[in-house]
PDB file of N, CA and C in Angstrom:
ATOM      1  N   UNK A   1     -60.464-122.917 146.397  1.00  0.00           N
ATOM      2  CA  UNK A   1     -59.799-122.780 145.115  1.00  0.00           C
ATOM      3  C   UNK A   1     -58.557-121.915 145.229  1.00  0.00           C
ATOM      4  N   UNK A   2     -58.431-121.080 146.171  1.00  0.00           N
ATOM      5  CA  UNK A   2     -57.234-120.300 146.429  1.00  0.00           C
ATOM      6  C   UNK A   2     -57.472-118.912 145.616  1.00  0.00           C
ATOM      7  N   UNK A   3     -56.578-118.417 145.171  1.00  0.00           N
ATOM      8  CA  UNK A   3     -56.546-116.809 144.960  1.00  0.00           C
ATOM      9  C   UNK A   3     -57.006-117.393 143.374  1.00  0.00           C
ATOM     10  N   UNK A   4     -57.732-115.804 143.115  1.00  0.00           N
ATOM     11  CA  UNK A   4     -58.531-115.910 141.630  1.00  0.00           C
ATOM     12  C   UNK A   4     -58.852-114.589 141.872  1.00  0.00           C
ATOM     13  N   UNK A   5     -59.017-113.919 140.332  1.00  0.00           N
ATOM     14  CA  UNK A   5     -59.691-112.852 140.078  1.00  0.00           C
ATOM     15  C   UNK A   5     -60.375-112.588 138.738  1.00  0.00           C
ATOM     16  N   UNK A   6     -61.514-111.522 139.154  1.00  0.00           N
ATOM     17  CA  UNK A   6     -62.600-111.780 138.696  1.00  0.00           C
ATOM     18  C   UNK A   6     -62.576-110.095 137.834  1.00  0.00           C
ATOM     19  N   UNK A   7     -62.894-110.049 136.145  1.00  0.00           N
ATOM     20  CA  UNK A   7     -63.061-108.736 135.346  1.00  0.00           C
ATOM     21  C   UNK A   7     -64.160-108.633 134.947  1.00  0.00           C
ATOM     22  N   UNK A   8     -64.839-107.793 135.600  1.00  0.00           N
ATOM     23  CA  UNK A   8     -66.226-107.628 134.863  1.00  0.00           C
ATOM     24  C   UNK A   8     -66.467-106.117 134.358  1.00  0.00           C
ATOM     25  N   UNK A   9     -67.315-107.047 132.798  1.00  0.00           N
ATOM     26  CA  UNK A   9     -67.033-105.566 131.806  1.00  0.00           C
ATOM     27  C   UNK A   9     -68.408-104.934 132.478  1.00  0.00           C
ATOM     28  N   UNK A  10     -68.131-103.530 131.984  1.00  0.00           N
ATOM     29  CA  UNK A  10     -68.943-102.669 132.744  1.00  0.00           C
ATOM     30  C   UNK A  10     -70.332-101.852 131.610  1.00  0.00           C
ATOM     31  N   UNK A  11     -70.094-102.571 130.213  1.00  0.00           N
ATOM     32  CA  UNK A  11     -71.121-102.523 129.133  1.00  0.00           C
ATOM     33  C   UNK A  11     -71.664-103.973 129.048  1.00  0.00           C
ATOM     34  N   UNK A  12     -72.644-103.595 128.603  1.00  0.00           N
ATOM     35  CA  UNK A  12     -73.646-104.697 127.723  1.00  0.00           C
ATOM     36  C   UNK A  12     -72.815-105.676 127.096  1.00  0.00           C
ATOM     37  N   UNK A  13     -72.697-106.708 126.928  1.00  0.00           N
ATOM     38  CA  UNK A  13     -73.643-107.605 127.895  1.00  0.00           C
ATOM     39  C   UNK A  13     -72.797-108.166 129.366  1.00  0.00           C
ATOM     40  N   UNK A  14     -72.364-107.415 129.733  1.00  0.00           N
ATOM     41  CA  UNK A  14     -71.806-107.271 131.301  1.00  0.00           C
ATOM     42  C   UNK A  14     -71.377-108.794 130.975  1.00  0.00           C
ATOM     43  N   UNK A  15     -69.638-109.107 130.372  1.00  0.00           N
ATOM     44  CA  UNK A  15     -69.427-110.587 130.507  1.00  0.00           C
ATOM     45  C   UNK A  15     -68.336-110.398 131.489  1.00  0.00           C
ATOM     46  N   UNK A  16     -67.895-112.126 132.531  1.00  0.00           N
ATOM     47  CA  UNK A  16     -67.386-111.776 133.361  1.00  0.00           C
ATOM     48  C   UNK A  16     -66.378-113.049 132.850  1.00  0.00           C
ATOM     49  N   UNK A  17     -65.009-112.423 132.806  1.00  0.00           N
ATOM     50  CA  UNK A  17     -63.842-113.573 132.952  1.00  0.00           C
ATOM     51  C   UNK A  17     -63.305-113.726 134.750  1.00  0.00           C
ATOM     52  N   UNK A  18     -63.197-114.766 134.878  1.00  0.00           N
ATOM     53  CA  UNK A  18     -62.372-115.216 135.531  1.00  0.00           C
ATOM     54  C   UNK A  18     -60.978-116.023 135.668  1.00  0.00           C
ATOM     55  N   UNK A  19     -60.581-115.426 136.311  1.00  0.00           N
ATOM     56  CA  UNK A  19     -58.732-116.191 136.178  1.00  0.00           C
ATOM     57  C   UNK A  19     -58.527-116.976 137.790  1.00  0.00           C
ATOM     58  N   UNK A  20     -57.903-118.164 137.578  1.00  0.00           N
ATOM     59  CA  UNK A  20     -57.514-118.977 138.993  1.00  0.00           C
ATOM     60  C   UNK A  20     -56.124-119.812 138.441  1.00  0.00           C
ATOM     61  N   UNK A  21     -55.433-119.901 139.978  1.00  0.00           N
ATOM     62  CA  UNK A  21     -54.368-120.592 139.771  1.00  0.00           C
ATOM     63  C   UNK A  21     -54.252-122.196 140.063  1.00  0.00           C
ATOM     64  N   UNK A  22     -54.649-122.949 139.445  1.00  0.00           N
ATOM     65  CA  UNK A  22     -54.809-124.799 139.295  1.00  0.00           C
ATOM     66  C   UNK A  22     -54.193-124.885 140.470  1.00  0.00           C
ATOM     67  N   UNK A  23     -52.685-124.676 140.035  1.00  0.00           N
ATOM     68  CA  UNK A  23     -51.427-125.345 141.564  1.00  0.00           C
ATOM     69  C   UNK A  23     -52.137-124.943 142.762  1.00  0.00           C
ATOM     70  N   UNK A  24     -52.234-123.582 142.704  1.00  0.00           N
ATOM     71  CA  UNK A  24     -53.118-123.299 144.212  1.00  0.00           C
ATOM     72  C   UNK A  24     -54.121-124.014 144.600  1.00  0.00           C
ATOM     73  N   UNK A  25     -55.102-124.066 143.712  1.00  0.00           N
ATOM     74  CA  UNK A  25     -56.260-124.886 143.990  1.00  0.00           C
ATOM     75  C   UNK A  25     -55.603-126.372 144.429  1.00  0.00           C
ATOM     76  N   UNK A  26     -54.881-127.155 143.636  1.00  0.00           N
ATOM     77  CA  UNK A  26     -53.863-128.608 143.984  1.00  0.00           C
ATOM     78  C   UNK A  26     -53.656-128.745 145.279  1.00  0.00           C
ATOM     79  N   UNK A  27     -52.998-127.607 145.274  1.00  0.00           N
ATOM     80  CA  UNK A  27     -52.105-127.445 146.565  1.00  0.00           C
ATOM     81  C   UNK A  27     -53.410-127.061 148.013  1.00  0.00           C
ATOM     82  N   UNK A  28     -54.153-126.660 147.833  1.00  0.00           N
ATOM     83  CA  UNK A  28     -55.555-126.997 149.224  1.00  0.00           C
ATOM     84  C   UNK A  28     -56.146-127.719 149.014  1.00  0.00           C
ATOM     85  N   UNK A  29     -56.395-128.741 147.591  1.00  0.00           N
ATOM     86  CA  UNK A  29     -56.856-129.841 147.717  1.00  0.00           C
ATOM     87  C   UNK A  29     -55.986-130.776 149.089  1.00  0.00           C
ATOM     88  N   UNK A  30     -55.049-130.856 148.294  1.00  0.00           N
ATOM     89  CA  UNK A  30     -53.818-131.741 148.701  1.00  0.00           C
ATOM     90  C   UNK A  30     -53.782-132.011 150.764  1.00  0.00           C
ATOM     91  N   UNK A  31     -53.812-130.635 151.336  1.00  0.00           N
ATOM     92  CA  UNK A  31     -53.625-130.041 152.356  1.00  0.00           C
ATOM     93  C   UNK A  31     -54.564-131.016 153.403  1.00  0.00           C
ATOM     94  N   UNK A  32     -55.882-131.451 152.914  1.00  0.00           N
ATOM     95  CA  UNK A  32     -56.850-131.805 154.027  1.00  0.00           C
ATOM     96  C   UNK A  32     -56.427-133.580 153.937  1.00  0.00           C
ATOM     97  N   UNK A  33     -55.922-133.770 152.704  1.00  0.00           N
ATOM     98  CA  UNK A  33     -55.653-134.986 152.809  1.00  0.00           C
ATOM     99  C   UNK A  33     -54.384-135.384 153.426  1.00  0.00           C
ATOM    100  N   UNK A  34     -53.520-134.620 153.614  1.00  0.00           N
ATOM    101  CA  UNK A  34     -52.373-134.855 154.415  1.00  0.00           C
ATOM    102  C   UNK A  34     -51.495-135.400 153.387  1.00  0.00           C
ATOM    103  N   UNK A  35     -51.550-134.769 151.905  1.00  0.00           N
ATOM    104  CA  UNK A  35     -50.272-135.274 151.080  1.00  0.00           C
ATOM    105  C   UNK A  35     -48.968-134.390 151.317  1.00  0.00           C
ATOM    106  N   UNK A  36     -47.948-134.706 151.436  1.00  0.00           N
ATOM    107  CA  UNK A  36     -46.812-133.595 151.711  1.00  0.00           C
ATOM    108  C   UNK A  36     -45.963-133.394 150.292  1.00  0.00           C
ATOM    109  N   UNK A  37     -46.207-132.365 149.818  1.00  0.00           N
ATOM    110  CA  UNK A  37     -45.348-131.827 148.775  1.00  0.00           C
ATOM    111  C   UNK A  37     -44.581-130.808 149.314  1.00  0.00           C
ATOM    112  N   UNK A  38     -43.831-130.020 148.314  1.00  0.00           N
ATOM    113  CA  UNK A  38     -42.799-129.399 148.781  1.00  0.00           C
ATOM    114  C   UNK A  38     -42.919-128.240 147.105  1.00  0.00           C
ATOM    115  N   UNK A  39     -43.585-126.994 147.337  1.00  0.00           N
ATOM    116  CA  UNK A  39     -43.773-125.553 146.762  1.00  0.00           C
ATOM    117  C   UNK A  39     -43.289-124.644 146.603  1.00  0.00           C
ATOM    118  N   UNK A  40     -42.280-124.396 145.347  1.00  0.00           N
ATOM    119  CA  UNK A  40     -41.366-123.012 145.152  1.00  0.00           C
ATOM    120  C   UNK A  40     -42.353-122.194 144.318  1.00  0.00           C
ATOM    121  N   UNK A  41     -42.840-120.965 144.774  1.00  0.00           N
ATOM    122  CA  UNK A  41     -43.279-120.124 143.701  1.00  0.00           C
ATOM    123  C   UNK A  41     -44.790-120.888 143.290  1.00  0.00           C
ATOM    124  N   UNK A  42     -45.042-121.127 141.862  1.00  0.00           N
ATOM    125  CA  UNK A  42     -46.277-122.035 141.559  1.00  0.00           C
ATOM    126  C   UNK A  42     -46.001-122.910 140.967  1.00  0.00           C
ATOM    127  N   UNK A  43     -44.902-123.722 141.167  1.00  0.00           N
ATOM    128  CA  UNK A  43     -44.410-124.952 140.675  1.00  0.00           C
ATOM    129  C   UNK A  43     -44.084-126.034 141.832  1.00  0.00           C
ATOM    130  N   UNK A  44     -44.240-127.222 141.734  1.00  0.00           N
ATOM    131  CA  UNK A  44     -44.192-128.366 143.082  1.00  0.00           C
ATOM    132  C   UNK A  44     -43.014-129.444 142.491  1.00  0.00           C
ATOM    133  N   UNK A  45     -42.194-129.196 143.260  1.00  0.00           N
ATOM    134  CA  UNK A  45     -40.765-129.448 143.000  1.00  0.00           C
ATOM    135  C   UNK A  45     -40.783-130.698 143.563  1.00  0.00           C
ATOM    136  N   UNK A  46     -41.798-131.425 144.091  1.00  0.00           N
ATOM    137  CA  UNK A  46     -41.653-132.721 144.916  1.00  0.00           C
ATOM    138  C   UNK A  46     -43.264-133.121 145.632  1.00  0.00           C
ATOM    139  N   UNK A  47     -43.692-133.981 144.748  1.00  0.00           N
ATOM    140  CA  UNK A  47     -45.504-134.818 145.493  1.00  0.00           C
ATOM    141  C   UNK A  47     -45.166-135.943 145.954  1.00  0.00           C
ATOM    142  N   UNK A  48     -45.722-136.073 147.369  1.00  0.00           N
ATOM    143  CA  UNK A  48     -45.485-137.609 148.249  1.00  0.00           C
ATOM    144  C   UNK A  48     -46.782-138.432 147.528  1.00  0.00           C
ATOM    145  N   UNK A  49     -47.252-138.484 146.574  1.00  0.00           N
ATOM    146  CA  UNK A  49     -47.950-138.935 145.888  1.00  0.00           C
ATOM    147  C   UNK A  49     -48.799-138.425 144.630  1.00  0.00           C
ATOM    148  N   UNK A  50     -47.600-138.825 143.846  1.00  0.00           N
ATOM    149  CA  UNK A  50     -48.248-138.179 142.498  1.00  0.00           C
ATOM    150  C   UNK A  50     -49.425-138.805 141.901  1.00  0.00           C
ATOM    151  N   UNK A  51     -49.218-140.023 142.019  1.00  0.00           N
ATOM    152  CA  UNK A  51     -50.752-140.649 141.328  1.00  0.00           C
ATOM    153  C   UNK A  51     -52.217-139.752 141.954  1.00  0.00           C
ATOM    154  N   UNK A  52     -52.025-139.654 143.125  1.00  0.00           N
ATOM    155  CA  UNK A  52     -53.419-139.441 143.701  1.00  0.00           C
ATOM    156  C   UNK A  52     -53.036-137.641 143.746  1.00  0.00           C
ATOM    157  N   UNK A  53     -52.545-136.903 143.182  1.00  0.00           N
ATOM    158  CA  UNK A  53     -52.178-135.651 142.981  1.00  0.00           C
ATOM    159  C   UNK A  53     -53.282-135.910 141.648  1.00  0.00           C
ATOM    160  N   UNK A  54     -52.702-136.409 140.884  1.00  0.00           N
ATOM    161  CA  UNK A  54     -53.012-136.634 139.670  1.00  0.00           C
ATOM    162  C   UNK A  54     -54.714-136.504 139.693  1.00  0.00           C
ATOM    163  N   UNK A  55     -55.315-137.313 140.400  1.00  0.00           N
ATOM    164  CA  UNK A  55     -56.233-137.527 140.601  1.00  0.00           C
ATOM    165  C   UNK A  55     -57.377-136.340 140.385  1.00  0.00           C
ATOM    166  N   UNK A  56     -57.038-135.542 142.082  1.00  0.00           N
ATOM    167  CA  UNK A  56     -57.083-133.910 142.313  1.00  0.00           C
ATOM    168  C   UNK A  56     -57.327-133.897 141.156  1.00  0.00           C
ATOM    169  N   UNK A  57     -56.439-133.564 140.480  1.00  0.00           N
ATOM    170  CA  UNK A  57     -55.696-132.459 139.175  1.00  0.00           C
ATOM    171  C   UNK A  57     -57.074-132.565 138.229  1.00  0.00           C
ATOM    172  N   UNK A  58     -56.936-134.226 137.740  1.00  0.00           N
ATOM    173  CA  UNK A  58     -58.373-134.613 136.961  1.00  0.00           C
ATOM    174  C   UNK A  58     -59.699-134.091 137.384  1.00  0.00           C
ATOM    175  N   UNK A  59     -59.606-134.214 138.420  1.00  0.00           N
ATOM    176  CA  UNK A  59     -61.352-133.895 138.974  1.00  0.00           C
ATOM    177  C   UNK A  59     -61.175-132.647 138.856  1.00  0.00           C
ATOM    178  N   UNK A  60     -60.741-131.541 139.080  1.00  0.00           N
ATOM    179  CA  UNK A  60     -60.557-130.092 138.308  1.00  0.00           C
ATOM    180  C   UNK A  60     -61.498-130.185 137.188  1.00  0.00           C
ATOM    181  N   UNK A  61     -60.952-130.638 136.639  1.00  0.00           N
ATOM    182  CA  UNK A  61     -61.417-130.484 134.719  1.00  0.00           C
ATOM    183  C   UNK A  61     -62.921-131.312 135.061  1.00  0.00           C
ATOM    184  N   UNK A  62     -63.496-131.375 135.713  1.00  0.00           N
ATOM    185  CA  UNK A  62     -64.970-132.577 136.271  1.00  0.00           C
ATOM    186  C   UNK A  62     -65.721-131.218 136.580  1.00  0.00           C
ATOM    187  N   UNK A  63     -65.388-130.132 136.980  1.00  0.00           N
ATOM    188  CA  UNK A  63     -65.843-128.970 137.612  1.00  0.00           C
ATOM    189  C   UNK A  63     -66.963-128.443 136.709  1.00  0.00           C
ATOM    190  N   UNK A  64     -68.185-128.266 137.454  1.00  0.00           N
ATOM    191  CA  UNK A  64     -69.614-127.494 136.892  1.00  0.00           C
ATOM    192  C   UNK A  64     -68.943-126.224 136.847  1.00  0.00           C
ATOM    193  N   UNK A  65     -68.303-125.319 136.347  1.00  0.00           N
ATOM    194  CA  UNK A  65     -67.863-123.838 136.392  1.00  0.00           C
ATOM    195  C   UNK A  65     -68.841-122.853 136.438  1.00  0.00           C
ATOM    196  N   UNK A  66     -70.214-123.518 135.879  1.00  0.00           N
ATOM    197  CA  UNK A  66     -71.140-122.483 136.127  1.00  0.00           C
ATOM    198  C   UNK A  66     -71.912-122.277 137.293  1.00  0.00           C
ATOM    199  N   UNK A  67     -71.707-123.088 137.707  1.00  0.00           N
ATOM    200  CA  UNK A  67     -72.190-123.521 139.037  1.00  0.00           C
ATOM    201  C   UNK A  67     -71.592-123.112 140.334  1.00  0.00           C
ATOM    202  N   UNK A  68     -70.379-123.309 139.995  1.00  0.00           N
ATOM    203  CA  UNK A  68     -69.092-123.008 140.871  1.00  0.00           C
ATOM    204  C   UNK A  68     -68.799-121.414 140.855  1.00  0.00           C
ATOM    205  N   UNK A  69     -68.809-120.397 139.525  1.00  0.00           N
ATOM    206  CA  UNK A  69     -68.234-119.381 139.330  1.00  0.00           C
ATOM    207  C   UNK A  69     -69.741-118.779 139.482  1.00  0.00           C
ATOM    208  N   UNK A  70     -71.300-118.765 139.552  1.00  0.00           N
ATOM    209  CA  UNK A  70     -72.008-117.773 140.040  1.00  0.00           C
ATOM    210  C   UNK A  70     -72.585-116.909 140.933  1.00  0.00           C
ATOM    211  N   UNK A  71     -71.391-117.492 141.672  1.00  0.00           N
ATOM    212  CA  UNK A  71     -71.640-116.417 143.071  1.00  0.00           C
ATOM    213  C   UNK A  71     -70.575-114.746 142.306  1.00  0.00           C
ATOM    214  N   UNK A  72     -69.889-114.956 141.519  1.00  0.00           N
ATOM    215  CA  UNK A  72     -69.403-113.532 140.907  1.00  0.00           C
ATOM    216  C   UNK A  72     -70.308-112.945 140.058  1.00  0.00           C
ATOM    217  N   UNK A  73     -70.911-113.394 139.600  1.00  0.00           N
ATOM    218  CA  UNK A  73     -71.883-112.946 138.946  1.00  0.00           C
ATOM    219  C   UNK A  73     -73.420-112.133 139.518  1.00  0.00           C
ATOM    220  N   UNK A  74     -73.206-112.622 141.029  1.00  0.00           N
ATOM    221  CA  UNK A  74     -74.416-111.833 142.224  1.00  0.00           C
ATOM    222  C   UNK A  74     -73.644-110.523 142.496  1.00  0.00           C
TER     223      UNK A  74
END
């Protein structure tokens, strides 16, 4: 998923936000598949395939978060 960070309150009922950056996450999806984009900052100025970027992007939002985010919670 790339860089993320994690605030956990330190009263009752101990809730924990988490923050992550999508593009980052995109952007190591992207990496194993061998798509070549081109990355200023956290914006992608150029996808050698946007449809199947797209794709990525969707299956994001498919994500069990609770599932995914309870290892911060150990």
């Amino acid at each position: 998923m790339g860089f993320l960070y994690a605030r956990i309150q330190t009263w009752f009922p101990f809730q924990i936000q988490v923050g992550m950056n999508g593009r980052e996450w995109l952007a190591r999806q992207m990496d194993p598949e061998k798509l070549t984009y081109r990355q200023h900052q956290n914006c992608f100025t150029w996808i050698e395939d946007f449809p199947r970027a797209q794709q990525l992007m969707d299956e994001q939002l498919q994500t069990d978060w609770p599932a995914s985010m309870e290892s911060f919670g150990r």
